[in-house]
C-alpha atoms as a PDB file:
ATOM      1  CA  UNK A   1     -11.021  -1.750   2.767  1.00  0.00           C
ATOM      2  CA  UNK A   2      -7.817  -3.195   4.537  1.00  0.00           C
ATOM      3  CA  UNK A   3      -7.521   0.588   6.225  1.00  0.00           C
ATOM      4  CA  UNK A   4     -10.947   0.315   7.822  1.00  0.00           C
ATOM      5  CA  UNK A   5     -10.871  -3.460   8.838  1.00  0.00           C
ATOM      6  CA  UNK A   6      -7.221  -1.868  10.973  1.00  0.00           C
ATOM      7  CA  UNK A   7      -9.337   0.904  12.130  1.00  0.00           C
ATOM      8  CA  UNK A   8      -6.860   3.115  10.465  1.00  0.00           C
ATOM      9  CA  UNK A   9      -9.251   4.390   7.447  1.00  0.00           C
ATOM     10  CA  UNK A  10      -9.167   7.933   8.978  1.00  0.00           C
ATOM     11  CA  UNK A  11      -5.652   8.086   9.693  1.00  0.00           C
ATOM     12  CA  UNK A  12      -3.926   8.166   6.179  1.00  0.00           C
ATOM     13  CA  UNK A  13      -1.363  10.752   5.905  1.00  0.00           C
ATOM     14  CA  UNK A  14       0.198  12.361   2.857  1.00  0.00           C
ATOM     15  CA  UNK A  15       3.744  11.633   3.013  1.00  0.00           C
ATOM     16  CA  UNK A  16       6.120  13.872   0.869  1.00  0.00           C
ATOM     17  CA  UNK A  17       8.920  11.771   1.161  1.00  0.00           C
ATOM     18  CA  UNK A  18       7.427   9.269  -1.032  1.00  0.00           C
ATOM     19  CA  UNK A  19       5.145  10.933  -2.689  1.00  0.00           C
ATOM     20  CA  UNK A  20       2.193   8.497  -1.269  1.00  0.00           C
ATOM     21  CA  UNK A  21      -0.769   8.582   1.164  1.00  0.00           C
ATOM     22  CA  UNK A  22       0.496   5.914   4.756  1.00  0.00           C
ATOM     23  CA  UNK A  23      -1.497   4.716   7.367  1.00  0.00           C
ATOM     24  CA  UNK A  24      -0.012   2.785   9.859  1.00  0.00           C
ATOM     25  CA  UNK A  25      -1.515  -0.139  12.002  1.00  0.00           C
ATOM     26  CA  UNK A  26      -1.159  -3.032  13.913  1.00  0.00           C
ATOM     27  CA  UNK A  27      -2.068  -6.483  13.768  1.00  0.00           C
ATOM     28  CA  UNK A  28      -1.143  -9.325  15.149  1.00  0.00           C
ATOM     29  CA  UNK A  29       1.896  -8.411  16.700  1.00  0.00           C
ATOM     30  CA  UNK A  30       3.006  -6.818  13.598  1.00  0.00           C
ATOM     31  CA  UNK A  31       3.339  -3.372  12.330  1.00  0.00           C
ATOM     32  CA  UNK A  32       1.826  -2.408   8.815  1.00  0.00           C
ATOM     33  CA  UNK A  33       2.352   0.239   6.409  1.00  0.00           C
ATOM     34  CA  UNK A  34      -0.243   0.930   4.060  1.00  0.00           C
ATOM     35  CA  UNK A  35       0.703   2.930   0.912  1.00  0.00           C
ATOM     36  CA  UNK A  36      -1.456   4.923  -1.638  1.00  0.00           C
ATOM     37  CA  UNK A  37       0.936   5.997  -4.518  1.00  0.00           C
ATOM     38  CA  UNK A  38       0.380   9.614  -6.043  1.00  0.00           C
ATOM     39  CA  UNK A  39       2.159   8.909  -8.684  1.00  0.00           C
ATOM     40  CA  UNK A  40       1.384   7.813 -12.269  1.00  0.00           C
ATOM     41  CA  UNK A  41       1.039   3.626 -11.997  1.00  0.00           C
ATOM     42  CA  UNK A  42       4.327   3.660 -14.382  1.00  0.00           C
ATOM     43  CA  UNK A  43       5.947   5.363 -11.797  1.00  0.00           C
ATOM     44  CA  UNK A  44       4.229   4.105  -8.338  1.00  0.00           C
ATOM     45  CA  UNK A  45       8.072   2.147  -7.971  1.00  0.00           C
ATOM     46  CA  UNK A  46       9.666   4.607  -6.832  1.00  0.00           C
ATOM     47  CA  UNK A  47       7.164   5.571  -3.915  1.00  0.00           C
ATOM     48  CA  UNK A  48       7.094   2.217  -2.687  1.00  0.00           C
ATOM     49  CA  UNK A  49      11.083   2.178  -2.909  1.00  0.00           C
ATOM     50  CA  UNK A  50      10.789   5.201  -0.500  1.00  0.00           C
ATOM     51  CA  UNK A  51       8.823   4.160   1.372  1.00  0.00           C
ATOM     52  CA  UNK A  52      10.856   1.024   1.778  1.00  0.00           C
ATOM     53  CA  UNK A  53      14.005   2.639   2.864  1.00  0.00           C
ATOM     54  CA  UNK A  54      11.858   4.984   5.164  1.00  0.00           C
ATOM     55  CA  UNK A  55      10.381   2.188   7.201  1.00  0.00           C
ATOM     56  CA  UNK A  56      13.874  -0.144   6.760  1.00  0.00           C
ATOM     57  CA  UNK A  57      11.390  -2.547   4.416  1.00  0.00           C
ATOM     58  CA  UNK A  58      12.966  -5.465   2.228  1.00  0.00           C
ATOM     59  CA  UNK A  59      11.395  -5.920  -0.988  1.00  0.00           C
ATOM     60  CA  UNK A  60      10.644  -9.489   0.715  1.00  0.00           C
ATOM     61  CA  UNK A  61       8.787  -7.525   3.298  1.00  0.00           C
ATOM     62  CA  UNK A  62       6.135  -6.483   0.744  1.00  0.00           C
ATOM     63  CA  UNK A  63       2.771  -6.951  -0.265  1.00  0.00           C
ATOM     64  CA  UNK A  64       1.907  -5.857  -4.073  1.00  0.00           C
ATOM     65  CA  UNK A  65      -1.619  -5.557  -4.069  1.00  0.00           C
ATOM     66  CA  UNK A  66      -2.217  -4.800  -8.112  1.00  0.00           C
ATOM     67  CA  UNK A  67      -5.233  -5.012 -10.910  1.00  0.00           C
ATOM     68  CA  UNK A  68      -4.997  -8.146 -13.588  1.00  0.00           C
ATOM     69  CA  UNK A  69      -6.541  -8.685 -16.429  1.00  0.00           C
ATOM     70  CA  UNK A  70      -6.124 -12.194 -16.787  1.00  0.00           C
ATOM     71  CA  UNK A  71      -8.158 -12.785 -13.934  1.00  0.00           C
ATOM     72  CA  UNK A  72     -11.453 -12.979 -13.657  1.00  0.00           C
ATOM     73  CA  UNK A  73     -13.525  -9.653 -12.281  1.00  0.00           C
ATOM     74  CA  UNK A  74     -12.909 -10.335  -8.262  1.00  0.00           C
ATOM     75  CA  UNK A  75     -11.091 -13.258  -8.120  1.00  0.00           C
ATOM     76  CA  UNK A  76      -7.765 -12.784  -6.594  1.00  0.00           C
ATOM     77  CA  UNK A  77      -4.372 -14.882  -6.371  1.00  0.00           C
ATOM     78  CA  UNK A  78      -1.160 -14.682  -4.232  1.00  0.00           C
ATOM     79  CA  UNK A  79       2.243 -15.101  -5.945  1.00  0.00           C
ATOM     80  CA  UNK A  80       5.508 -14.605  -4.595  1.00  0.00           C
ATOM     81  CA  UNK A  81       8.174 -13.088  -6.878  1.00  0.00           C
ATOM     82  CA  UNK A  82       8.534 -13.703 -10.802  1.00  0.00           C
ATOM     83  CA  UNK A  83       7.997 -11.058 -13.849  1.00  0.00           C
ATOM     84  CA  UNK A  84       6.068  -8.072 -13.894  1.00  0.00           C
ATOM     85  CA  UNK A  85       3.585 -10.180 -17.216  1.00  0.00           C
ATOM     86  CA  UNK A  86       3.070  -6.663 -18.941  1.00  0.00           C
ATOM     87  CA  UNK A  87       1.802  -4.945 -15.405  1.00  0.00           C
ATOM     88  CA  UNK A  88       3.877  -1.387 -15.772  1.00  0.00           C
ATOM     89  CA  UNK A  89       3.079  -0.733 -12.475  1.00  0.00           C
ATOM     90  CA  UNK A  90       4.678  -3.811 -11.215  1.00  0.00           C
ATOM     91  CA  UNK A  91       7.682  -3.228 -13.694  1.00  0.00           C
ATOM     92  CA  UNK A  92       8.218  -0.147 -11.903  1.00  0.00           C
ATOM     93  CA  UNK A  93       8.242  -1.868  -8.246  1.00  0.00           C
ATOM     94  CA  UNK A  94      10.795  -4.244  -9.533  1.00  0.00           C
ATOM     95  CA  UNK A  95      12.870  -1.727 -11.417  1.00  0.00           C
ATOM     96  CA  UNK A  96      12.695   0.898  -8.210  1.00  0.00           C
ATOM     97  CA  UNK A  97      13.608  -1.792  -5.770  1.00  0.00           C
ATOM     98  CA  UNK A  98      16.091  -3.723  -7.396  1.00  0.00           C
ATOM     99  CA  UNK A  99      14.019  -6.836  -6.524  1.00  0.00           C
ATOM    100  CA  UNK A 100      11.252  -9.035  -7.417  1.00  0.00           C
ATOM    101  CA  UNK A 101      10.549 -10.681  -4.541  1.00  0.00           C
ATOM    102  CA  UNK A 102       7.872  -8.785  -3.379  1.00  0.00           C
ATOM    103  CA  UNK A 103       4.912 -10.961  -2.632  1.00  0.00           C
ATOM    104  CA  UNK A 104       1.472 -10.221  -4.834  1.00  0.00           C
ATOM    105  CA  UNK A 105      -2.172  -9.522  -4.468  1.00  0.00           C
ATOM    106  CA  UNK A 106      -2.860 -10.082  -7.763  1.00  0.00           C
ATOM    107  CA  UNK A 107      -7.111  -9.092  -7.944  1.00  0.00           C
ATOM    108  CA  UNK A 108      -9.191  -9.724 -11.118  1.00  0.00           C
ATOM    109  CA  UNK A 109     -10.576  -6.955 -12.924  1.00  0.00           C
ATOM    110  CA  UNK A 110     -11.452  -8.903 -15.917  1.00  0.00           C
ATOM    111  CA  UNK A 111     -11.098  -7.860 -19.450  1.00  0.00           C
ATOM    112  CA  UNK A 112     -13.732  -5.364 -20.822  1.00  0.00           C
END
């Protein structure tokens, strides 16, 4: 959804490097990388960690966007740094970059 509000929906390119789908954009004076992981979510670290040193990226330069299951279906919450709380994706973004200070999309997908 982010891809087609930056008019960049068409434009994602697999990118071996990191083993991820990119689109690039702009907005606001800034530029944005989008990444889709290929990997397994256990393993979705280390693409972003390429990606990272690819585009010169600080882990504070991130943007986690990731499922929870404490929150309610839709709802979503920013948080900026702290544990992974059982997400094994987000263990591996932490692990892969050395970091947790990525900020975090955390959006609600309820529990079923």
């Amino acid at each position: 959804r982010l891809a087609r509000q930056l008019a960049v929906a068409e434009g994602w390119q697999a990118d071996g490097r990191c083993c991820a789908d990119v689109a690039v954009a702009a907005a606001r004076g800034l530029e944005l990388v989008l990444l889709k992981p290929r990997r397994f979510m256990n393993l979705n670290g280390l693409s972003v960690a390429s990606a990272a040193e690819i585009y010169n990226l600080r882990a504070e330069d991130i943007y986690l966007v990731h499922d929870d299951l404490d929150k309610a279906l839709g709802k979503v919450a920013i948080k900026l740094g702290g544990s992974a709380r059982g997400h094994n994706g987000v263990r591996s973004c932490i692990s892969a970059l050395h970091s947790n200070e990525m900020t975090r999309l955390r959006v609600g997908i309820g529990r079923p």
